[in-house]
Protein backbone atom coordinates (compact mmCIF):
# COMPACT_ATOMS: atom_id res chain seq x y z
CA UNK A 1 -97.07 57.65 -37.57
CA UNK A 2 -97.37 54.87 -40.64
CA UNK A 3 -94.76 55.43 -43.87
CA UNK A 4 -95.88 53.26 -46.55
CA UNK A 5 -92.40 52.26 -48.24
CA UNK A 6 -92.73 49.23 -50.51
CA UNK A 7 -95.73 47.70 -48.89
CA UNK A 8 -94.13 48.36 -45.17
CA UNK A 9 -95.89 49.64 -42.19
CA UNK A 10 -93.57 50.90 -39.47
CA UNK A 11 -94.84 51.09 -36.04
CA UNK A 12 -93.29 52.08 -32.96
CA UNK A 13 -94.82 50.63 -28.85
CA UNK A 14 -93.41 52.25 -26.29
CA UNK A 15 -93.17 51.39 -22.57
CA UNK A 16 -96.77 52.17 -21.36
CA UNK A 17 -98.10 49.60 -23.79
CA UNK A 18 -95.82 47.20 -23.06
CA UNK A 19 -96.38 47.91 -18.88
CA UNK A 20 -100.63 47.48 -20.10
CA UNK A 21 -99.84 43.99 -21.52
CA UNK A 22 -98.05 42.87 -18.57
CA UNK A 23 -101.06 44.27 -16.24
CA UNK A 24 -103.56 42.42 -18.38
CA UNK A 25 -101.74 39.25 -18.38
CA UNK A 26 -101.63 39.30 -14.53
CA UNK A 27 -105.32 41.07 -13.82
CA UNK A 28 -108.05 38.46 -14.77
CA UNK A 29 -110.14 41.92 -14.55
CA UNK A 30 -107.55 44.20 -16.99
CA UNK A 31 -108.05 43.85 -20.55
CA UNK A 32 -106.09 46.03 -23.51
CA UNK A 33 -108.30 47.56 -26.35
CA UNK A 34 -109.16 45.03 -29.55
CA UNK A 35 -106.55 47.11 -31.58
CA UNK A 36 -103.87 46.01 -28.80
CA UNK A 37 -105.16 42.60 -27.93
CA UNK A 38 -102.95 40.21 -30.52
CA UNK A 39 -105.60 37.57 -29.88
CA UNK A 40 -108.18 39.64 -31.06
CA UNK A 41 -105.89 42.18 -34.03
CA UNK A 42 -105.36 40.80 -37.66
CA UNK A 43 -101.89 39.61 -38.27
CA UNK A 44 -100.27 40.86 -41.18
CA UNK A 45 -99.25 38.66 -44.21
CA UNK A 46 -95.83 37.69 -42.91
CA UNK A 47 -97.48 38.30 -38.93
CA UNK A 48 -93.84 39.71 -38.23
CA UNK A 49 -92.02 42.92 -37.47
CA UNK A 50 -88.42 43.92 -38.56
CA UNK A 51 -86.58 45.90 -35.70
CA UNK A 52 -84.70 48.67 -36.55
CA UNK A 53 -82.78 50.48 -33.97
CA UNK A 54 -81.36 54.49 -35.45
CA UNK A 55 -77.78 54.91 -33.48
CA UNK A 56 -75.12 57.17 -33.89
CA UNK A 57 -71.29 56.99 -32.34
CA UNK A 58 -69.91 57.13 -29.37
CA UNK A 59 -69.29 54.70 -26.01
CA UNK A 60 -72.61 55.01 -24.57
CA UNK A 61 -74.86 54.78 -27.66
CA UNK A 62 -72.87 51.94 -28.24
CA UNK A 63 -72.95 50.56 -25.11
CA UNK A 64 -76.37 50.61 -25.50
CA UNK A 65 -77.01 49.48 -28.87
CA UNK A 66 -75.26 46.55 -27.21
CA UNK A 67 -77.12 45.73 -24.58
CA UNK A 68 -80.50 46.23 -26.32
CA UNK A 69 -79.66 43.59 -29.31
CA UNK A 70 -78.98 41.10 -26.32
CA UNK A 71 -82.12 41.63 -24.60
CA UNK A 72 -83.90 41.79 -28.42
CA UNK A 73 -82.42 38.23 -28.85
CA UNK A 74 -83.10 36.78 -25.26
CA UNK A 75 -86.80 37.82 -26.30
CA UNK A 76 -87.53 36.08 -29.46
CA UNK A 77 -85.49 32.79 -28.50
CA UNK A 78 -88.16 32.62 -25.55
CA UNK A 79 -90.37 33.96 -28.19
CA UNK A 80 -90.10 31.35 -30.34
CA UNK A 81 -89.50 28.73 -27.96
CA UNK A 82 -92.94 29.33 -27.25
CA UNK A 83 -94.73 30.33 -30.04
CA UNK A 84 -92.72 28.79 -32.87
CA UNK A 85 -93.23 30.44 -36.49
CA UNK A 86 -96.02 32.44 -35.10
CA UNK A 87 -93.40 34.97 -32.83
CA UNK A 88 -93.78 38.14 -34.37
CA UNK A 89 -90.31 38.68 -34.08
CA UNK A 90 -88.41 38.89 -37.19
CA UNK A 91 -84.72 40.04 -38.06
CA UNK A 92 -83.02 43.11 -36.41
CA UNK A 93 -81.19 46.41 -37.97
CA UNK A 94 -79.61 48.78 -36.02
CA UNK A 95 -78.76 51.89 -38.89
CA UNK A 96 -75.97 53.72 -37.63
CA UNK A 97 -76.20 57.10 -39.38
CA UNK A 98 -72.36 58.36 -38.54
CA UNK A 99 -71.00 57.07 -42.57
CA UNK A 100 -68.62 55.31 -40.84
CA UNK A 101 -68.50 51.26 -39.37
CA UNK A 102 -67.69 50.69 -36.13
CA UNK A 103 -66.05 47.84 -33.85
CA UNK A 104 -69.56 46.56 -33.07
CA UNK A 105 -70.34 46.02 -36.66
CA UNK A 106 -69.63 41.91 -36.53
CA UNK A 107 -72.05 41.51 -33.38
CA UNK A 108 -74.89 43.34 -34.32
CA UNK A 109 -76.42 43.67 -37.36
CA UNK A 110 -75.82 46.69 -38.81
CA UNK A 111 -76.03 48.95 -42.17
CA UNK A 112 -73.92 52.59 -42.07
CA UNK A 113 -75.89 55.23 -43.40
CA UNK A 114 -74.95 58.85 -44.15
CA UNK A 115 -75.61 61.54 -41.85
CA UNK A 116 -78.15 63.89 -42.77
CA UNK A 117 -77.11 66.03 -45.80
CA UNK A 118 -75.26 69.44 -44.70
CA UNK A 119 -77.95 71.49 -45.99
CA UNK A 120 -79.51 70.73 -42.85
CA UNK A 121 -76.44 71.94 -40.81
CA UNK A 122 -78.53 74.93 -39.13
CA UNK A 123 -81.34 72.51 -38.28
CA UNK A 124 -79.14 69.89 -36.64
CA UNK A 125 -77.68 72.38 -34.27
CA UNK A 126 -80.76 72.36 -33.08
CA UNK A 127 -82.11 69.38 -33.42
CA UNK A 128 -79.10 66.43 -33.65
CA UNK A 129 -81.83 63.42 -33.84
CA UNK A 130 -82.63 63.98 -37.20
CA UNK A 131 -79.90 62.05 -38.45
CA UNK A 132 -82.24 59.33 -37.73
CA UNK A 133 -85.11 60.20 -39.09
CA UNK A 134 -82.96 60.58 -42.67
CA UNK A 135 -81.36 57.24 -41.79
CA UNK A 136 -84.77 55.44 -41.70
CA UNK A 137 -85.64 57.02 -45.06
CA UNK A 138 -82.72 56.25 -46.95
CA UNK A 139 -83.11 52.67 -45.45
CA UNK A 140 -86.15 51.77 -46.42
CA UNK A 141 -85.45 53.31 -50.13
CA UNK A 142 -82.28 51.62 -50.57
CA UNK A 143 -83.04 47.69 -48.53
CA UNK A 144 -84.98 44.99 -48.20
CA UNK A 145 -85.91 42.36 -45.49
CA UNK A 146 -88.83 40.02 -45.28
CA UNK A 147 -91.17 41.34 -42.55
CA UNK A 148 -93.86 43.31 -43.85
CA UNK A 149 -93.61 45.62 -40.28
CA UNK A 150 -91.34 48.04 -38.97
CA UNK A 151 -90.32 48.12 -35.11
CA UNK A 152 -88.80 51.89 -34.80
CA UNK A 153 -86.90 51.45 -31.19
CA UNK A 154 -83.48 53.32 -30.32
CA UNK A 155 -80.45 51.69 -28.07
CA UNK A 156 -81.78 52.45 -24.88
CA UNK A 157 -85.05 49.97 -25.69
CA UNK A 158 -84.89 46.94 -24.14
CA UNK A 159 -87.16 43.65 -24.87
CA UNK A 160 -88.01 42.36 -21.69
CA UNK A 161 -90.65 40.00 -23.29
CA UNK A 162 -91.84 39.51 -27.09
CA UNK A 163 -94.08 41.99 -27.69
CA UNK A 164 -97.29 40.98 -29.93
CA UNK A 165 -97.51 42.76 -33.78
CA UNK A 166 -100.08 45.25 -32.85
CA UNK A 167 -100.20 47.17 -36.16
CA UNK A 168 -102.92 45.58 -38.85
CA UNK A 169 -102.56 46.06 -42.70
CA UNK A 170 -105.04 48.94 -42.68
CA UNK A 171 -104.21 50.30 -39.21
CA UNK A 172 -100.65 51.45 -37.61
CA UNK A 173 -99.86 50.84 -33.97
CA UNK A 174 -97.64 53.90 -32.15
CA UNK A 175 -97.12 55.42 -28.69
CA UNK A 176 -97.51 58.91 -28.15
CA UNK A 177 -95.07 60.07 -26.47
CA UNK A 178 -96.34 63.19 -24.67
CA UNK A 179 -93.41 65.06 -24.85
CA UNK A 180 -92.58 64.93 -28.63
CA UNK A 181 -94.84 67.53 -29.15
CA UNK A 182 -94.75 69.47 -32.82
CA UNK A 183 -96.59 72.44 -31.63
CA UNK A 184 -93.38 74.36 -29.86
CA UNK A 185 -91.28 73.19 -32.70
CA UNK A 186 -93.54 73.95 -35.48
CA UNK A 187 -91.14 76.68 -37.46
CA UNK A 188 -88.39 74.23 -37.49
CA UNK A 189 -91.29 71.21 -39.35
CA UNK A 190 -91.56 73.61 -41.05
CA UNK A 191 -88.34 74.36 -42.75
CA UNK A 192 -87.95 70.08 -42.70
CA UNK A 193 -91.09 69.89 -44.85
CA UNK A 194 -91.99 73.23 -47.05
């Protein structure tokens, strides 16, 4: 999925991506796709992603929001211990879409955004996570940072390593997650976008 907001491209890796990196920097033999490759994908003007993590309330969301802004800034001091002003890693958000700050709010970097509006009450019965999804929008309406990409994670993502910008300026990079399938759900898209 790519949302052009104010010249940003979002993209979103998930694990298998990350596992196919690690395989093809161990296996002389493995080799990722040119639109995975970072040696071989065009950088984008800044060359850096922004990484914004959607969380709500509660002990273990943040519990985990915790532990995955750690392991986000073990990664890009190694990162750029290595690599210098060419880690893709830029800053990190984590939007926490309850309205209302939290303890954690002087540790990680965070901005409080509404929940989604009531009007969606029915919907959210059914479908809580899109909170998020409303979060993202409103952030990227109402702030600015300077990366010109978008890493979408949540709290339970953790950054074992740096992982290259795979998205170009004319081409997204995602993970399909086979189980986030519209098709089952379609009445409810539906109602989200008429």
């Amino acid at each position: 999925m790519s949302v052009q907001q104010k010249g940003t491209r979002i993209f979103y890796a998930g694990p298998e991506v990350l596992a196919a990196q690690d395989r093809a920097d161990s296996d002389s033999d493995a080799s990722l796709p040119a639109a995975q490759d970072p040696s071989r994908a065009a950088a984008g003007p800044s060359g850096k992603y922004h990484v914004v993590s959607t969380a709500g309330r509660g002990v273990y969301m943040e519990w985990q929001s915790r532990v995955s802004y750690f392991w986000f800034l073990k990664a890009r001091e190694v990162c750029e211990a290595e690599l210098g002003a060419a880690c893709p890693m830029g800053g990190y958000t984590r939007l926490l879409h309850s309205g209302e700050a939290d303890r954690w709010m002087d540790e990680i970097p965070t901005v409080v955004m509404p929940p989604a509006p009531v009007e969606y009450k029915d919907i959210l019965q059914r479908f809580p996570v899109l909170h998020r999804s409303f979060a993202l929008k409103d952030w990227l309406e109402t702030h600015s940072f300077p990366e010109d990409y978008v890493w979408m994670a949540e709290p339970d993502h953790i950054f074992l390593h740096a992982p290259p910008l795979w998205a170009t300026p004319d081409k997204p990079a995602a993970f399909p997650f086979s189980y986030m399938n519209p098709r089952p759900k379609e009445e409810w898209i539906r109602q989200l976008n008429p």
